[in-house]
PDB file of N, CA and C in Angstrom:
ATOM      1  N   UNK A   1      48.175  36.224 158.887  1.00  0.00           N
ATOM      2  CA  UNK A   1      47.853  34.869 159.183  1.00  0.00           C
ATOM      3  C   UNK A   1      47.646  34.148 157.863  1.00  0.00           C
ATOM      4  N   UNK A   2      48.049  32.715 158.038  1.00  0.00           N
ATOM      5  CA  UNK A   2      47.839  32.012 156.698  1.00  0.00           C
ATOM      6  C   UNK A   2      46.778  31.349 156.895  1.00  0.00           C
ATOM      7  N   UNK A   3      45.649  30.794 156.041  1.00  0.00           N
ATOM      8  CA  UNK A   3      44.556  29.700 156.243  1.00  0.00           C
ATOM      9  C   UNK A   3      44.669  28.716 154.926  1.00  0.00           C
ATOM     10  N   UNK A   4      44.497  27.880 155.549  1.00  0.00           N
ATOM     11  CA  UNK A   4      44.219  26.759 154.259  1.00  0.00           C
ATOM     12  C   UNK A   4      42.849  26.226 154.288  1.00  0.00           C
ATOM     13  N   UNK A   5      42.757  25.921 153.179  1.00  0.00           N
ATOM     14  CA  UNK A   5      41.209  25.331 152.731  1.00  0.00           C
ATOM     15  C   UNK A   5      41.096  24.367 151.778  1.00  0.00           C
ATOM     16  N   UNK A   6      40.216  23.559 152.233  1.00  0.00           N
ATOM     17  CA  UNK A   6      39.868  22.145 150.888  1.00  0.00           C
ATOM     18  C   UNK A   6      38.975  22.606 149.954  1.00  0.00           C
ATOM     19  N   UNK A   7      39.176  22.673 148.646  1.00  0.00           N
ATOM     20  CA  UNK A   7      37.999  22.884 148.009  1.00  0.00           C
ATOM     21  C   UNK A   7      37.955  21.766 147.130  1.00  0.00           C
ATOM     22  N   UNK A   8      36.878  21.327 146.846  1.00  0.00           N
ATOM     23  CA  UNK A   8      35.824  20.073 146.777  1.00  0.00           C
ATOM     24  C   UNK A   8      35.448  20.310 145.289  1.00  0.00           C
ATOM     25  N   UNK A   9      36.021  20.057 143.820  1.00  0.00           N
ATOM     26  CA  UNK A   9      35.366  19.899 142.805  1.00  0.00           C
ATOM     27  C   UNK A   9      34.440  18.590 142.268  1.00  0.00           C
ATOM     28  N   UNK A  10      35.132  18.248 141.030  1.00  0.00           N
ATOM     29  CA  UNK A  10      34.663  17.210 140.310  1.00  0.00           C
ATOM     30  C   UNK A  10      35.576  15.549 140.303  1.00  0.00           C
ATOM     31  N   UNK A  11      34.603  15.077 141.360  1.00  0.00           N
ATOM     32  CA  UNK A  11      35.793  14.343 141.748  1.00  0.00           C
ATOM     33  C   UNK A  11      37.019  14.535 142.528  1.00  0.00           C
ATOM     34  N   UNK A  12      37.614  15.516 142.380  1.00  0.00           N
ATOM     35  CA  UNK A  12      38.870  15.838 143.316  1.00  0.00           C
ATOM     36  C   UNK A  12      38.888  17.003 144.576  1.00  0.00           C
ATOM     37  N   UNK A  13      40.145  17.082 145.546  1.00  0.00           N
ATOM     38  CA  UNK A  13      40.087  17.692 146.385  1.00  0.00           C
ATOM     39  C   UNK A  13      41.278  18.355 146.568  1.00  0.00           C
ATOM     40  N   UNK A  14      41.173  20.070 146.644  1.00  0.00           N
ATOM     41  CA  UNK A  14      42.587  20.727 146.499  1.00  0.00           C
ATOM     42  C   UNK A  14      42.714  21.620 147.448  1.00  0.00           C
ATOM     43  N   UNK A  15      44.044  21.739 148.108  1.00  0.00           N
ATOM     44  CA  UNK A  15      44.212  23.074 149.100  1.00  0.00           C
ATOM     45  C   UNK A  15      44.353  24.243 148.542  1.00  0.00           C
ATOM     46  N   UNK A  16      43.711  25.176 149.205  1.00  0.00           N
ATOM     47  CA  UNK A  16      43.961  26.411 148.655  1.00  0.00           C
ATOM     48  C   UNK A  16      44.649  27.291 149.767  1.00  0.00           C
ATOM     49  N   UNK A  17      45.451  27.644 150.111  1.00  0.00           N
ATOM     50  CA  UNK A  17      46.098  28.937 150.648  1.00  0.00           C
ATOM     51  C   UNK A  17      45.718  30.168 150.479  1.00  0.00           C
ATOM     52  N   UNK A  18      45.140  30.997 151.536  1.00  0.00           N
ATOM     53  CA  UNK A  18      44.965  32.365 151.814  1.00  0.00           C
ATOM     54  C   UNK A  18      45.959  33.257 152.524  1.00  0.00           C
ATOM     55  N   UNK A  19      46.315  34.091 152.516  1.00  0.00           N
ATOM     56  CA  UNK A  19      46.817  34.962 153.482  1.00  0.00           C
ATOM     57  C   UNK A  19      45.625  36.255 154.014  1.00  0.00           C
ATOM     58  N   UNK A  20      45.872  35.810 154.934  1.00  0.00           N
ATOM     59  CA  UNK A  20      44.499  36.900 155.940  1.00  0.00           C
ATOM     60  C   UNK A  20      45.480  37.917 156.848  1.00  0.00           C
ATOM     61  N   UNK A  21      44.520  39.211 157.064  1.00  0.00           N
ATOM     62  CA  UNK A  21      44.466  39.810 158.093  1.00  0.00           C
ATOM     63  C   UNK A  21      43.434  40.913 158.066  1.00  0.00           C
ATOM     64  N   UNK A  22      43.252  41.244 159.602  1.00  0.00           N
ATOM     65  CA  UNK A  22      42.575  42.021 159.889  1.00  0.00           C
ATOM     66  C   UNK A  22      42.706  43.800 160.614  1.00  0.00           C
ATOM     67  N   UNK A  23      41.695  44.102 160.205  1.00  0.00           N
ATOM     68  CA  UNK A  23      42.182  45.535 161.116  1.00  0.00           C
ATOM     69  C   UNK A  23      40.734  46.191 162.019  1.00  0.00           C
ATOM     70  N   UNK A  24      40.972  46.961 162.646  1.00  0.00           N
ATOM     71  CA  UNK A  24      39.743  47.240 163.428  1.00  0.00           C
ATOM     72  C   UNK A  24      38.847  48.521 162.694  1.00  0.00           C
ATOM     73  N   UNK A  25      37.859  48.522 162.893  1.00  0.00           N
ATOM     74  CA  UNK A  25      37.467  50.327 162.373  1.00  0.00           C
ATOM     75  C   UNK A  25      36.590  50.522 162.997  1.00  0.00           C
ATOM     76  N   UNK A  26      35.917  51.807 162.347  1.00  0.00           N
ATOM     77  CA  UNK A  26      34.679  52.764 163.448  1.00  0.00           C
ATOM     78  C   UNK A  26      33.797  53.045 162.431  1.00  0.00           C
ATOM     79  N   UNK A  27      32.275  52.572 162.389  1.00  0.00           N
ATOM     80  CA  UNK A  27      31.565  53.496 161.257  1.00  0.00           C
ATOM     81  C   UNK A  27      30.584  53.976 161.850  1.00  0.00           C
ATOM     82  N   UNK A  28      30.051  55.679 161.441  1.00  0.00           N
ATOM     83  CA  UNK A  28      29.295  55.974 162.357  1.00  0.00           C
ATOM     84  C   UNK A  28      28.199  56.330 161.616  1.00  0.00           C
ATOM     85  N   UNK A  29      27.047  56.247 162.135  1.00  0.00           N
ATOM     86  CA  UNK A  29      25.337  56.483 161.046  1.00  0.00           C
ATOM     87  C   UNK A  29      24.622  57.137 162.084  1.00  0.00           C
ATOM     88  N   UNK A  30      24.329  58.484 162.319  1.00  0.00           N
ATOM     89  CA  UNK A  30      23.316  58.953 162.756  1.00  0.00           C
ATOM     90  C   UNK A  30      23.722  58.945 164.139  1.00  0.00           C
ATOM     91  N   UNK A  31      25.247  59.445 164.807  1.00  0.00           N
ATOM     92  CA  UNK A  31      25.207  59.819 166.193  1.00  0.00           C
ATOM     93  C   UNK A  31      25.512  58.405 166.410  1.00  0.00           C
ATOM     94  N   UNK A  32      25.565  57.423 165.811  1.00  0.00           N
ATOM     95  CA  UNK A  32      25.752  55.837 166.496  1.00  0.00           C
ATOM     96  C   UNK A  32      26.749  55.682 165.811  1.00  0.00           C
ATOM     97  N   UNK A  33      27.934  55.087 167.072  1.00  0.00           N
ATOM     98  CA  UNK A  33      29.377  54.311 166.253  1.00  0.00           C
ATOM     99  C   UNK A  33      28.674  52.828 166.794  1.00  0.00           C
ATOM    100  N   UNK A  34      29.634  52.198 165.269  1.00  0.00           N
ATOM    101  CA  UNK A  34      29.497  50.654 165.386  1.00  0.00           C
ATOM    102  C   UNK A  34      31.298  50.633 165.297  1.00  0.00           C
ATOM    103  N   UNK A  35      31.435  49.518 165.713  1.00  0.00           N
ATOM    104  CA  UNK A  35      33.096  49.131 166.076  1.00  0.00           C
ATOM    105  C   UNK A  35      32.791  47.748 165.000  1.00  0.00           C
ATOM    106  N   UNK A  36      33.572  47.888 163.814  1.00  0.00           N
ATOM    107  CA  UNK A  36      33.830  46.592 163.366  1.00  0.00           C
ATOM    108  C   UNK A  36      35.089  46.198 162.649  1.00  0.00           C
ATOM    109  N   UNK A  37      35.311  45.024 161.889  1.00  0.00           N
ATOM    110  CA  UNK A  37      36.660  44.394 161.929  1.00  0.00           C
ATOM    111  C   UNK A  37      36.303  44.573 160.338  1.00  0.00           C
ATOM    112  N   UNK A  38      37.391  45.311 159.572  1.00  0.00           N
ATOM    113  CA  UNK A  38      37.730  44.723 157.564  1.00  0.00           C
ATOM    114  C   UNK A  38      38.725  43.861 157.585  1.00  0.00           C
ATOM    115  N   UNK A  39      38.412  42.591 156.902  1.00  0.00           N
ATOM    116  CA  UNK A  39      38.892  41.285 156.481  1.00  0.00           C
ATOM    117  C   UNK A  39      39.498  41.022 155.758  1.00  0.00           C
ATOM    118  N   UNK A  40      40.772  40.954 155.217  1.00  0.00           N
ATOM    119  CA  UNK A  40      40.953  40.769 153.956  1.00  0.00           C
ATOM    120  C   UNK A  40      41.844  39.568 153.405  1.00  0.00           C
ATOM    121  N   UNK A  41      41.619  38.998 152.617  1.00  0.00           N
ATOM    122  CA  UNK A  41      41.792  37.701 151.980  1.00  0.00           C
ATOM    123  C   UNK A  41      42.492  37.882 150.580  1.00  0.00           C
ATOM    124  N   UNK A  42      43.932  37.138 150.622  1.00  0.00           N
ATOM    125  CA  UNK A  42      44.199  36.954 149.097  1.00  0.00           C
ATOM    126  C   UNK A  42      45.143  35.580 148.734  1.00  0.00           C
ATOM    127  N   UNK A  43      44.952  34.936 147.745  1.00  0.00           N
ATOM    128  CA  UNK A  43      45.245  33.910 147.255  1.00  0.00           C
ATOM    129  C   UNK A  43      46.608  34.206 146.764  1.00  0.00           C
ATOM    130  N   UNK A  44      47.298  33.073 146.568  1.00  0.00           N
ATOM    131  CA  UNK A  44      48.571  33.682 145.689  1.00  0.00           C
ATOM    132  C   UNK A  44      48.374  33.773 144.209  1.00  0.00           C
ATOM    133  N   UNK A  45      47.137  33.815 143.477  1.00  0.00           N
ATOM    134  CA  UNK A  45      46.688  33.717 142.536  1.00  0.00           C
ATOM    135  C   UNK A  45      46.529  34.900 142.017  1.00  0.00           C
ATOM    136  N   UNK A  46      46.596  35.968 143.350  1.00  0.00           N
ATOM    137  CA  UNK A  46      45.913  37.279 143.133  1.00  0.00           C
ATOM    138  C   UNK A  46      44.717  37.434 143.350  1.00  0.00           C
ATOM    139  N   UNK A  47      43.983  36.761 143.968  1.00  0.00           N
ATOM    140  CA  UNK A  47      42.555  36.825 143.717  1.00  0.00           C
ATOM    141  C   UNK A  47      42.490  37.472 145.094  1.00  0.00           C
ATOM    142  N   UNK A  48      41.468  38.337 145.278  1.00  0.00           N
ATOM    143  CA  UNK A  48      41.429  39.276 147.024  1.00  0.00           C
ATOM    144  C   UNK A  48      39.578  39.177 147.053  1.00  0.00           C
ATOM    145  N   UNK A  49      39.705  39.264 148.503  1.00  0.00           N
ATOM    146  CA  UNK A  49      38.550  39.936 149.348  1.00  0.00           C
ATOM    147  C   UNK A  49      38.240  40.546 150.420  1.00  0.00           C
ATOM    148  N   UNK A  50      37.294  40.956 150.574  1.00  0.00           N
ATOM    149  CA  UNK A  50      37.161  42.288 151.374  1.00  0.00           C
ATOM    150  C   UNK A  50      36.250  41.600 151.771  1.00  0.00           C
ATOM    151  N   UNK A  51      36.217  41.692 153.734  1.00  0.00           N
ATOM    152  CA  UNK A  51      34.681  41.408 154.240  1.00  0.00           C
ATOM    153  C   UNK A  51      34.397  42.250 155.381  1.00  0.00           C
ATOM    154  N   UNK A  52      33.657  43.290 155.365  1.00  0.00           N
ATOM    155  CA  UNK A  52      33.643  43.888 156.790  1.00  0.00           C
ATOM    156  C   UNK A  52      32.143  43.208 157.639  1.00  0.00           C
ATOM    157  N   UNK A  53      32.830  42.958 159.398  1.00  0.00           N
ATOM    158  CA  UNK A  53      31.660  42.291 159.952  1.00  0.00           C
ATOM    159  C   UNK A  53      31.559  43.187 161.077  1.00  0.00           C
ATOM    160  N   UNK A  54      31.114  42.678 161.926  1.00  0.00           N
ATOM    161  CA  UNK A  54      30.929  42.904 163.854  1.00  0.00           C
ATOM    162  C   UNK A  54      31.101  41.987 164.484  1.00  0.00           C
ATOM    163  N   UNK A  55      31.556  40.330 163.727  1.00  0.00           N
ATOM    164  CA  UNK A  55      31.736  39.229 164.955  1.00  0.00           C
ATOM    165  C   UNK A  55      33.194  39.742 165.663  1.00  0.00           C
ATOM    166  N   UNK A  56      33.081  38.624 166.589  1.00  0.00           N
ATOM    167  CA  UNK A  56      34.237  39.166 167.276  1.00  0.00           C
ATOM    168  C   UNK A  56      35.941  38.511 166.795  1.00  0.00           C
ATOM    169  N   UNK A  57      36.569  38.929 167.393  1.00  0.00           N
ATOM    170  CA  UNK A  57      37.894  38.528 166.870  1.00  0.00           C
ATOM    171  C   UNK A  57      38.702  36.881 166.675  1.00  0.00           C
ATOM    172  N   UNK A  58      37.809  36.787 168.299  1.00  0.00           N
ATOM    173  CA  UNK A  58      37.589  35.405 168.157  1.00  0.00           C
ATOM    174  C   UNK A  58      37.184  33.984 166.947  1.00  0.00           C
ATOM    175  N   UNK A  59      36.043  35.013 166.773  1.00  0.00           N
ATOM    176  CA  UNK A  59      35.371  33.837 165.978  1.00  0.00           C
ATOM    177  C   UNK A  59      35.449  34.473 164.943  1.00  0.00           C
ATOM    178  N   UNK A  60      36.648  35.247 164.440  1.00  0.00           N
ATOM    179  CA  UNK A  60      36.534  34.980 162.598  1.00  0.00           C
ATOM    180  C   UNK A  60      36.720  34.593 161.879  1.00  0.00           C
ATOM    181  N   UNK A  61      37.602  33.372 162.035  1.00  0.00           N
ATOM    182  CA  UNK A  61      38.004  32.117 161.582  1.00  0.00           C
ATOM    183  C   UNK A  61      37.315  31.710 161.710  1.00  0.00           C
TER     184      UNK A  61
END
């Protein structure tokens, strides 16, 4: 998925382009699985990120 974004400096206002996607995983602590989603984000700049959550798929945008 692609996202765009305004970012807001000094005086001016610029789009930035991401390319996103997601994948599902399992982490387990002590006999307990949690089900959550790793995020990942990169600019065409090269610049990346990593976000692991539990919201839902829905709302990770």
């Amino acid at each position: 998925m692609e996202l765009t974004a305004n970012k807001t400096g000094k005086n001016k206002s610029i789009q930035i382009s991401f390319q996103c996607g997601a994948v599902k995983v399992k982490y387990r602590i002590k006999q307990k699985e949690y089900k959550l989603w790793l995020v990942t984000t990169k600019r065409k700049s090269g610049w990346k990120c990593w976000l692991l959550t539990n919201s839902p798929k829905d709302s990770i945008t």
